[in-house]
Protein backbone atom coordinates (compact mmCIF):
# COMPACT_ATOMS: atom_id res chain seq x y z
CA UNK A 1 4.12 -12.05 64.22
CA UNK A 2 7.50 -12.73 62.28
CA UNK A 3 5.80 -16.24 61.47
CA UNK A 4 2.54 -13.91 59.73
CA UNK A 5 4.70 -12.04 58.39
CA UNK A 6 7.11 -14.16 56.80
CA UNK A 7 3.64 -16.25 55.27
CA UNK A 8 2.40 -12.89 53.72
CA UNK A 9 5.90 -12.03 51.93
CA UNK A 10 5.85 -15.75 50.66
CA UNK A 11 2.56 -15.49 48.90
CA UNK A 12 3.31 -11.84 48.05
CA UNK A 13 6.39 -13.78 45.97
CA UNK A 14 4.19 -16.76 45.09
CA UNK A 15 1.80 -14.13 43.47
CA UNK A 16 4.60 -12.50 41.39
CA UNK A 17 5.75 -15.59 40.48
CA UNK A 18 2.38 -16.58 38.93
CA UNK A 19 1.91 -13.21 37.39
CA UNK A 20 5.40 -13.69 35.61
CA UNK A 21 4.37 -16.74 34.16
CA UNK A 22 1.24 -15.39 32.64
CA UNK A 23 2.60 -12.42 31.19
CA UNK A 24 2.05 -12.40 27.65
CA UNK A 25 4.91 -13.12 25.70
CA UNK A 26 6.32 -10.09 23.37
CA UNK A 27 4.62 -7.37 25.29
CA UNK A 28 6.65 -6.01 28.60
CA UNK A 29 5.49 -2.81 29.99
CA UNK A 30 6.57 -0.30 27.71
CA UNK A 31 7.10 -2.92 24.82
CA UNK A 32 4.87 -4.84 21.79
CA UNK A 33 7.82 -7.45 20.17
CA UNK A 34 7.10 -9.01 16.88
CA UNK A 35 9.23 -10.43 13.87
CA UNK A 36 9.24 -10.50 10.46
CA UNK A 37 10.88 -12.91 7.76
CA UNK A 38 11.65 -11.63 4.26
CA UNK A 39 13.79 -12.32 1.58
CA UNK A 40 16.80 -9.93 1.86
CA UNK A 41 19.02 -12.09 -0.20
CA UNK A 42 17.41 -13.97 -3.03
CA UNK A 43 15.40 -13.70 -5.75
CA UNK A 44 12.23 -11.86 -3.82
CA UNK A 45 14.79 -9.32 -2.25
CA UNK A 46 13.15 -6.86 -3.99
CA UNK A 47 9.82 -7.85 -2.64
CA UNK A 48 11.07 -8.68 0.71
CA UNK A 49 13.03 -5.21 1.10
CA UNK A 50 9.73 -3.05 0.28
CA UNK A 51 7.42 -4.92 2.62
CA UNK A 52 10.35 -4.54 5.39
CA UNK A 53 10.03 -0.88 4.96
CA UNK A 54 6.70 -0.46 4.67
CA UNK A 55 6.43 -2.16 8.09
CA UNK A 56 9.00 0.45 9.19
CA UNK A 57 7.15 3.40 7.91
CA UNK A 58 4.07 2.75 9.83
CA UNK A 59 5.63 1.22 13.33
CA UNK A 60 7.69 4.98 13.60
CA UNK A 61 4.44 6.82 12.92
CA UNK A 62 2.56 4.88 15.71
CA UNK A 63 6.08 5.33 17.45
CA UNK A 64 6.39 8.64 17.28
CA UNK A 65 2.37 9.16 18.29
CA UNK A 66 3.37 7.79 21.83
CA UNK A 67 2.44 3.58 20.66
CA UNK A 68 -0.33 1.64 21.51
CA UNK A 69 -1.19 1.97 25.05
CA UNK A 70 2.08 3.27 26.08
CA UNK A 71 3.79 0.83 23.95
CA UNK A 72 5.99 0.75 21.34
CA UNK A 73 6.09 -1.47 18.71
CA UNK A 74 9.85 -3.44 18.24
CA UNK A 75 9.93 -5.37 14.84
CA UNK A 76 12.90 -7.77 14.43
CA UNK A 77 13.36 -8.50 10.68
CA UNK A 78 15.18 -12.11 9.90
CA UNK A 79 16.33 -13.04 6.29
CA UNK A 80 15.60 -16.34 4.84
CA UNK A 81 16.66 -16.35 1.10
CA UNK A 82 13.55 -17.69 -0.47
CA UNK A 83 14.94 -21.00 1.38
CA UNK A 84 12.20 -22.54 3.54
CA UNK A 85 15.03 -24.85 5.67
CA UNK A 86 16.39 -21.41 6.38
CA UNK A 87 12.57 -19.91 7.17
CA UNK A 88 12.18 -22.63 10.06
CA UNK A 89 15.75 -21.55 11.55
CA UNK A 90 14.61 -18.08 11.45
CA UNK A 91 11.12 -18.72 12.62
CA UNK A 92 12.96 -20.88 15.79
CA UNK A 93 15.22 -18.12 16.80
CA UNK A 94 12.29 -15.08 16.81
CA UNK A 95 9.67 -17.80 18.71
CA UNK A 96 11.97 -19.40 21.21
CA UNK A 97 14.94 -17.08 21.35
CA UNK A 98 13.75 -13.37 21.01
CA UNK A 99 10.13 -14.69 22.21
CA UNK A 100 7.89 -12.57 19.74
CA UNK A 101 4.22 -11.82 20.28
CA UNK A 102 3.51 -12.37 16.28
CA UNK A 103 4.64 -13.03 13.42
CA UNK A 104 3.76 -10.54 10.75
CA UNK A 105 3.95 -10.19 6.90
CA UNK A 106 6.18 -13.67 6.42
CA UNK A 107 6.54 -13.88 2.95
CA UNK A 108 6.62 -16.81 0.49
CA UNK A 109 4.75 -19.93 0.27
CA UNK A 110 6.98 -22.63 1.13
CA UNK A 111 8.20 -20.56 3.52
CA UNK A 112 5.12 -19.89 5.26
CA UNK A 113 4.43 -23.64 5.44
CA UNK A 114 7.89 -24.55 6.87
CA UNK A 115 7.61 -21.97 9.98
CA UNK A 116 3.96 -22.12 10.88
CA UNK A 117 4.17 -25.45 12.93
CA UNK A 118 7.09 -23.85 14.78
CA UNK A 119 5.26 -20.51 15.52
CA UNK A 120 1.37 -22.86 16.56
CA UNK A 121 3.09 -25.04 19.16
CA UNK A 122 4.46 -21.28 21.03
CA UNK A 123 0.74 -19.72 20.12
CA UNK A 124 2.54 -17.07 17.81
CA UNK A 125 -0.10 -16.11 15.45
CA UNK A 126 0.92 -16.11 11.99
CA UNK A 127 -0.50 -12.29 10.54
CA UNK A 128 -1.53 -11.59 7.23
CA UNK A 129 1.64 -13.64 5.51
CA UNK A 130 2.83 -12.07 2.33
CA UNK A 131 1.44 -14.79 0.04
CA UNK A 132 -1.51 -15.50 -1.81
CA UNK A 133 -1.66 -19.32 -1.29
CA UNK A 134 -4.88 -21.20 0.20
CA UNK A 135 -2.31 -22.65 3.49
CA UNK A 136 -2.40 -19.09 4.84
CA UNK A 137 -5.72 -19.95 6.14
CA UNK A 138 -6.93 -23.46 5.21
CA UNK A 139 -7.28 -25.63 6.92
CA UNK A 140 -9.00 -23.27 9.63
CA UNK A 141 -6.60 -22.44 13.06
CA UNK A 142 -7.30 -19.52 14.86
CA UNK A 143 -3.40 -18.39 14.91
CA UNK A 144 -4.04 -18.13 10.98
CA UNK A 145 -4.97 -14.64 9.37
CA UNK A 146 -4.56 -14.37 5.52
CA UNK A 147 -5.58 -10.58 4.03
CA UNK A 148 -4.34 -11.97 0.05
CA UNK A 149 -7.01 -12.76 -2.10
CA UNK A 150 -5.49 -16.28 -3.73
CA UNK A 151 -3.61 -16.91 -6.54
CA UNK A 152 -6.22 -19.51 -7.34
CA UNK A 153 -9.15 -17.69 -6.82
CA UNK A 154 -7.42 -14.33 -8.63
CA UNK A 155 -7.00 -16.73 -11.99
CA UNK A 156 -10.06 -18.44 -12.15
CA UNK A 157 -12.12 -14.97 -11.76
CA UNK A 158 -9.95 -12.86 -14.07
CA UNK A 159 -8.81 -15.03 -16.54
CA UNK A 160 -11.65 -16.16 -18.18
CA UNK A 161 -13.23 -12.15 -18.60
CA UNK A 162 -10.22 -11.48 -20.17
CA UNK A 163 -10.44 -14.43 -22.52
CA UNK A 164 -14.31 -13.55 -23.34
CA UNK A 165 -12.94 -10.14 -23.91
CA UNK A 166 -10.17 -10.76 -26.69
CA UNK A 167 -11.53 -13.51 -27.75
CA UNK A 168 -8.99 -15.96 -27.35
CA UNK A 169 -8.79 -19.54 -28.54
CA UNK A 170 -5.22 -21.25 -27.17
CA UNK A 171 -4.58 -20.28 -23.39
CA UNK A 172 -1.26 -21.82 -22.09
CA UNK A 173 0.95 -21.95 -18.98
CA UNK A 174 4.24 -21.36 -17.91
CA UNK A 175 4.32 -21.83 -13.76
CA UNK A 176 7.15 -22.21 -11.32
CA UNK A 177 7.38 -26.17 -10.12
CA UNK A 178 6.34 -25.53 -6.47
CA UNK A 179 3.19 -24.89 -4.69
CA UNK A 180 3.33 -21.46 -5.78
CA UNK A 181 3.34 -22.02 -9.21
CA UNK A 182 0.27 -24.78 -8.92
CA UNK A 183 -1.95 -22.69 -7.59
CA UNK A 184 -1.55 -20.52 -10.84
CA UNK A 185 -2.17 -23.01 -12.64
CA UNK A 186 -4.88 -24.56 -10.63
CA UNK A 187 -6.65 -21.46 -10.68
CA UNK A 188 -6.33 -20.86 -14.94
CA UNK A 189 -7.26 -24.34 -15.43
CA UNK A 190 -10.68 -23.68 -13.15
CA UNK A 191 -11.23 -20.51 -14.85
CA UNK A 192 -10.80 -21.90 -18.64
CA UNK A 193 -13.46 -24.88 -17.38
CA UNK A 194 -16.15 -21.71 -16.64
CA UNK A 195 -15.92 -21.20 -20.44
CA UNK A 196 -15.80 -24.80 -21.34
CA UNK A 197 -11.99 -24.59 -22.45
CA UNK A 198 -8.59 -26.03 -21.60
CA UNK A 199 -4.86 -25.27 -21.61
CA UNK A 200 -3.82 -25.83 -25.01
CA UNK A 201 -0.46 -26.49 -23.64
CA UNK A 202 1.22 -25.79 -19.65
CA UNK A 203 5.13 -26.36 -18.99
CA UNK A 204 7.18 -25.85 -15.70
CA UNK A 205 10.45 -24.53 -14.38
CA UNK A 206 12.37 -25.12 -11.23
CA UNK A 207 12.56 -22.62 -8.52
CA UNK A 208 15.62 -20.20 -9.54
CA UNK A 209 15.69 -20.93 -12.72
CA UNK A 210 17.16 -18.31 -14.99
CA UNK A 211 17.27 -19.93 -18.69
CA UNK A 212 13.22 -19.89 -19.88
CA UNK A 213 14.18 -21.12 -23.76
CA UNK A 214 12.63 -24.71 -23.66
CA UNK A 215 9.60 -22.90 -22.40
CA UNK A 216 8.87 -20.41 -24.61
CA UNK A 217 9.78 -22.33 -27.66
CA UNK A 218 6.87 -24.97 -26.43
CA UNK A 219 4.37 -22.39 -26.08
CA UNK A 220 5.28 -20.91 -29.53
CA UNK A 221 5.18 -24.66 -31.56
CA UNK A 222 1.64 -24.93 -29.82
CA UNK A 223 0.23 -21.23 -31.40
CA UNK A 224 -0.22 -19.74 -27.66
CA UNK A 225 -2.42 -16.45 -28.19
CA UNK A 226 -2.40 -15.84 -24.05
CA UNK A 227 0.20 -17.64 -21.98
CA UNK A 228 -0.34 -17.39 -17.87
CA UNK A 229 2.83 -16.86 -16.11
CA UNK A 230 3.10 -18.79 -12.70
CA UNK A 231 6.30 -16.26 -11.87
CA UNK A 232 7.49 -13.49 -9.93
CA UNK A 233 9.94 -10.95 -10.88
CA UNK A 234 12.82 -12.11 -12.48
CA UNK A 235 11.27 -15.34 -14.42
CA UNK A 236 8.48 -12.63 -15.40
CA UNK A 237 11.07 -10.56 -17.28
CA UNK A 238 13.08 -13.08 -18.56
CA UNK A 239 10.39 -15.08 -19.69
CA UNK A 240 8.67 -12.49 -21.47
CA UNK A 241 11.86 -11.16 -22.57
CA UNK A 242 12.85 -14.94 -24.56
CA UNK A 243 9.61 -15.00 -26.43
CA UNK A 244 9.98 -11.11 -27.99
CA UNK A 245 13.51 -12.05 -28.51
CA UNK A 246 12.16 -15.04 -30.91
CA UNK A 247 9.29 -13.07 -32.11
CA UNK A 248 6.62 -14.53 -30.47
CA UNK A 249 4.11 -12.19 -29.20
CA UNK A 250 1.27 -13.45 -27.05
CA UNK A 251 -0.66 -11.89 -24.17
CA UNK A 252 0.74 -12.75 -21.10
CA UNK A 253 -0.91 -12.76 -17.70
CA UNK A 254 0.52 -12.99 -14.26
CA UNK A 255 -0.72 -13.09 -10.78
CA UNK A 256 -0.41 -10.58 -8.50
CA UNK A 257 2.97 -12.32 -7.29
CA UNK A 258 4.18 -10.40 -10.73
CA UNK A 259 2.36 -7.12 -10.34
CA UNK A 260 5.18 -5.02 -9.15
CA UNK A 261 6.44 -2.01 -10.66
CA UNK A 262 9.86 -3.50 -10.91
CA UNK A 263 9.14 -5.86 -14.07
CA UNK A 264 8.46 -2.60 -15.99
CA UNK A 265 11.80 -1.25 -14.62
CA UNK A 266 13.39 -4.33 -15.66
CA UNK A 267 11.75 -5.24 -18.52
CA UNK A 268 10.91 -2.04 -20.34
CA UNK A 269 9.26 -2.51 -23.50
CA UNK A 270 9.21 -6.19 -24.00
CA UNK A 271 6.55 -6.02 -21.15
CA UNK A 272 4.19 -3.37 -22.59
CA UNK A 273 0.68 -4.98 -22.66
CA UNK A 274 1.28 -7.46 -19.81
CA UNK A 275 -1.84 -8.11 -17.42
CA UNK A 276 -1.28 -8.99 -13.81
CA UNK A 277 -4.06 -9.39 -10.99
CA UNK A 278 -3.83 -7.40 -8.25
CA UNK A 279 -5.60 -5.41 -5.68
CA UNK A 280 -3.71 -2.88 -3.86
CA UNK A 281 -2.22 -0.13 -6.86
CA UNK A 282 1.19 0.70 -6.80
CA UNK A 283 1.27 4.02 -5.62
CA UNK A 284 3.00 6.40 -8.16
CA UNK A 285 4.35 9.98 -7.30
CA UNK A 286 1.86 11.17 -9.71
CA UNK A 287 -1.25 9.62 -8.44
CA UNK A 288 -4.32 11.38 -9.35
CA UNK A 289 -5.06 10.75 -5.18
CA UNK A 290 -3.56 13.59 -3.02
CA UNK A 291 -3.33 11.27 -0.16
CA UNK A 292 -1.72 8.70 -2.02
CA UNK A 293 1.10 11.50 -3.79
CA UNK A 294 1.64 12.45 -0.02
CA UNK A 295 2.60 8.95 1.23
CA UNK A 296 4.61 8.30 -1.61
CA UNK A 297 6.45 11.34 -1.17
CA UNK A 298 6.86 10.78 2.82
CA UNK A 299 7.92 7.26 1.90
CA UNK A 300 11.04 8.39 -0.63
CA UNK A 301 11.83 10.70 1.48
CA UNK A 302 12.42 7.91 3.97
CA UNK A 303 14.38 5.54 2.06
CA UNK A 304 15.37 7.33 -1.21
CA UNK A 305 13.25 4.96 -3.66
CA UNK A 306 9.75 4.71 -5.17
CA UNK A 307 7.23 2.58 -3.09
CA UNK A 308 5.62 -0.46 -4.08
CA UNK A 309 2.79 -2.52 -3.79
CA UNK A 310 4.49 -4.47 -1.03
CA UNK A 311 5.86 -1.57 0.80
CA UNK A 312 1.88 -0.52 0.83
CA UNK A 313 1.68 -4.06 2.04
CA UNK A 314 3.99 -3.71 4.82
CA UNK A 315 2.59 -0.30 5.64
CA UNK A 316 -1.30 -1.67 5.94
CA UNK A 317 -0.16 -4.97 7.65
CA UNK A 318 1.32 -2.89 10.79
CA UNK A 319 -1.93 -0.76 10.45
CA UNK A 320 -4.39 -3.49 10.39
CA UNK A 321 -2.27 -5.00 13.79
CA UNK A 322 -1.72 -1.32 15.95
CA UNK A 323 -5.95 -1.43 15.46
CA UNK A 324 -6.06 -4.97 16.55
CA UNK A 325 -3.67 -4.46 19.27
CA UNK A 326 -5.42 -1.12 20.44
CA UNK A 327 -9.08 -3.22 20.50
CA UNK A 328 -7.34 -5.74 22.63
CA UNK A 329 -7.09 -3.29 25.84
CA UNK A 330 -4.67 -2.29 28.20
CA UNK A 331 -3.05 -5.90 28.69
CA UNK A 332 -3.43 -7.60 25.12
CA UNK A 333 -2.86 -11.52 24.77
CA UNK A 334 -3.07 -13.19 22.16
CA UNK A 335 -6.67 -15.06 22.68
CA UNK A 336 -7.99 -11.18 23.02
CA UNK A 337 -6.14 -10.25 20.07
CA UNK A 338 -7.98 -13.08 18.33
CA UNK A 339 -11.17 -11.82 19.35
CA UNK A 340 -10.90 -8.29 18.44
CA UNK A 341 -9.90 -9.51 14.89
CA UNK A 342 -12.61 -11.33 14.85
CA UNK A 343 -15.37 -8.55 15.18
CA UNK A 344 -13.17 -5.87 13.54
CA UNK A 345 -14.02 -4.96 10.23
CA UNK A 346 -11.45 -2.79 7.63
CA UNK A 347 -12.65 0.00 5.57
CA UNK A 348 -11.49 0.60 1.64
CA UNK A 349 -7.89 2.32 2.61
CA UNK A 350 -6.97 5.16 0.19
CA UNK A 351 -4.64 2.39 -1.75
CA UNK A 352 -7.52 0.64 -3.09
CA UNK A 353 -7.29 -2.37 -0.73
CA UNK A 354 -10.42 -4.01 -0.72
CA UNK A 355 -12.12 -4.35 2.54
CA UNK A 356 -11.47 -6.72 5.07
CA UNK A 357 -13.95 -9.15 7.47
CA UNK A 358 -13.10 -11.83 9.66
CA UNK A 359 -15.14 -13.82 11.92
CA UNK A 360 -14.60 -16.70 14.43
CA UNK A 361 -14.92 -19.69 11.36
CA UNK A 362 -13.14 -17.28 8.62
CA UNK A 363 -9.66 -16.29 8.32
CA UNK A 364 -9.33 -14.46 4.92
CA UNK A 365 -10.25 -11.36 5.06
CA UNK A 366 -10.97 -11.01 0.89
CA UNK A 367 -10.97 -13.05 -1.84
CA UNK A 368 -11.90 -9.50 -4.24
CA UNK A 369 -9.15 -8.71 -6.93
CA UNK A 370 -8.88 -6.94 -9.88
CA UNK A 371 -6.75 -7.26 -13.21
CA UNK A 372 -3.95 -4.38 -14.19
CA UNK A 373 -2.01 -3.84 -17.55
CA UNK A 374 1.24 -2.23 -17.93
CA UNK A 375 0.43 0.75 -20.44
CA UNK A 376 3.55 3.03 -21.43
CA UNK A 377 5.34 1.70 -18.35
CA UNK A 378 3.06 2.10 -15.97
CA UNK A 379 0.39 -0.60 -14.27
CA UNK A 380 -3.37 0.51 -14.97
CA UNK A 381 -6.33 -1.04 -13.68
CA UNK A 382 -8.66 -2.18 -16.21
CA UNK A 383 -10.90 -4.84 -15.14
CA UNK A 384 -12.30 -4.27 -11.43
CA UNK A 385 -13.96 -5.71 -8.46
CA UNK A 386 -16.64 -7.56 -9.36
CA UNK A 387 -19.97 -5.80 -8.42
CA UNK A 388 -22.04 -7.39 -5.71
């Protein structure tokens, strides 16, 4: 009897033992873990900050609803600078160390590239990353989901309606040296091709570059009428800000990497009549939308400031996973949460995100955008999705 007993308290362990091993990692019993890296230090603090709390916003709502399942949702937040050799330290400490479930709303390029290996060899899915290049979800791995219409496909669609609009003759480039900026450019030169026309002139700068002189006088020997900014924030501003300086006073057109509402706080009225795609709007206090006015309001009243399109970003990213999560069952892994992405398909939110569709061969969930212009310092859409 001791013998029979002593086998069936053996496997009883054995059993445990097996079901430890299997447990998903992130999620505990009362717990969903997942991490974030942002820029909290360099030049996309801005950016990183509002995505961070956006993120925040919605994970105490869900919180404070009783979670998902009886969990709640824990989101570590690492900084990495804009420096990718600081993203893969980051993205080693949340995988190995603090053993996330996912990895949600990375942002930057580079950045992205440098910690996805990491994250793939622990099966951390990398979730709707916070940039617009084609890596997010070529080539095809089912731990990639990218929700950003690309920079290159946001160019070649807008720019060359915009050109056929005003009637432009000389289109030129300014674009950050990095993959980033290329895609920009990529994307113009693509779009100029649909109406049989080519950069009349293109020039780089190196990432964190502050001094845009060379730049702008180049564009302004060559007679630019529209030049297409491969920046974000600050080279935005201080690009735009050279040429009025010098008198030169062409169009300029940015991705949606520079629609934010910050280069209108920062530049003021050197940036009056700048276009930027997009496709989420920045949600103003004074939205026509009562839905939007009430989120805004909720949101400053959170963090004392004004909302953004990346803190909508963060806000729909955390949605868009407490759904996925909540489709997944009572025990979610991460092959399950694969599959309910996979047949899961987003409505039009009240931000004007366009809607989202992802299938077992397809991980971007849009490639719709639209183009804004900043009109008395405020962004207005005025070219939108393209009709079906």
């Amino acid at each position: 009897m001791q013998f029979k007993t002593t086998a069936i308290l053996t496997t009883l362990a054995l059993s445990a033992t097996l079901a430890g091993a299997q447990q998903q990692q992130g999620i505990s019993k009362d717990e969903i873990l997942i991490g974030t890296i942002q820029d909290l230090s360099g030049p996309l603090a801005g950016y990183g900050k509002q995505a961070r709390n956006g993120m925040l916003l919605r994970i105490d709502e869900i919180n404070e609803q009783g979670g998902i399942n009886g969990r709640k949702i824990k989101l570590l937040v690492e900084d990495h600078g804009y420096d990718p050799k600081k993203a893969v330290l980051a993205a080693q400490k949340l995988v190995s160390k603090d053993k996330i479930f996912m990895m949600v709303g990375h942002i930057g390029t580079a950045q992205n590239n440098a910690a996805m290996p990491i994250q793939f060899e622990k099966d951390v899915i990398n979730f709707f990353p916070l940039t617009a290049a084609r890596e997010m979800y070529e080539p095809f791995h089912r731990l990639k989901f990218s929700v950003v219409s690309t920079y290159y496909e946001q160019l070649k669609g807008a720019l060359p309606k915009l050109v056929k609009q005003k009637d432009i003759k000389k289109v030129c480039a300014i674009y950050q040296d990095d993959e980033f900026g290329l895609e920009v450019l990529r994307g113009a030169e693509d779009g100029l091709k649909l109406e049989n026309m080519t950069l009349t002139e293109k020039t780089s700068f190196k990432r964190g570059a502050t001094d845009f002189s060379s730049q702008v006088a180049k564009m302004k020997a060559s007679g630019c009428e529209l030049v297409v900014l491969g920046t974000i924030i600050r080279e935005t501003v201080g690009t735009i800000g050279e040429a009025r300086k010098t008198g030169f006073n062409p169009m300029f057109m940015g991705s949606s990497a520079a629609y934010s509402e910050l280069i209108h706080k920062l530049g003021g009225k050197a940036v009056e009549g700048m276009y930027a795609t997009m496709t989420t709007q920045i949600p103003y206090a004074d939205s026509p939308s009562q839905p939007v006015r009430f989120w805004t309001n909720k949101y400053i009243t959170k963090f004392n400031e004004d909302p953004s399109s990346m803190s909508v970003f963060g806000y729909t990213t955390i949605d868009t996973f407490a759904k996925a999560v909540q489709a997944s069952g009572p025990r979610p892994t991460t092959s399950k949460f694969i599959r309910a992405m996979e047949t899961m398909q987003s409505a039009p939110d009240m931000f004007g995100s366009p809607p989202q569709k992802f299938t077992p061969t397809k991980r971007l969930g849009s490639d719709a955008s639209r183009l804004s212009q900043i009109q008395d310092g405020k962004w207005k859409v005025v070219i939108d999705y393209a009709k079906n």
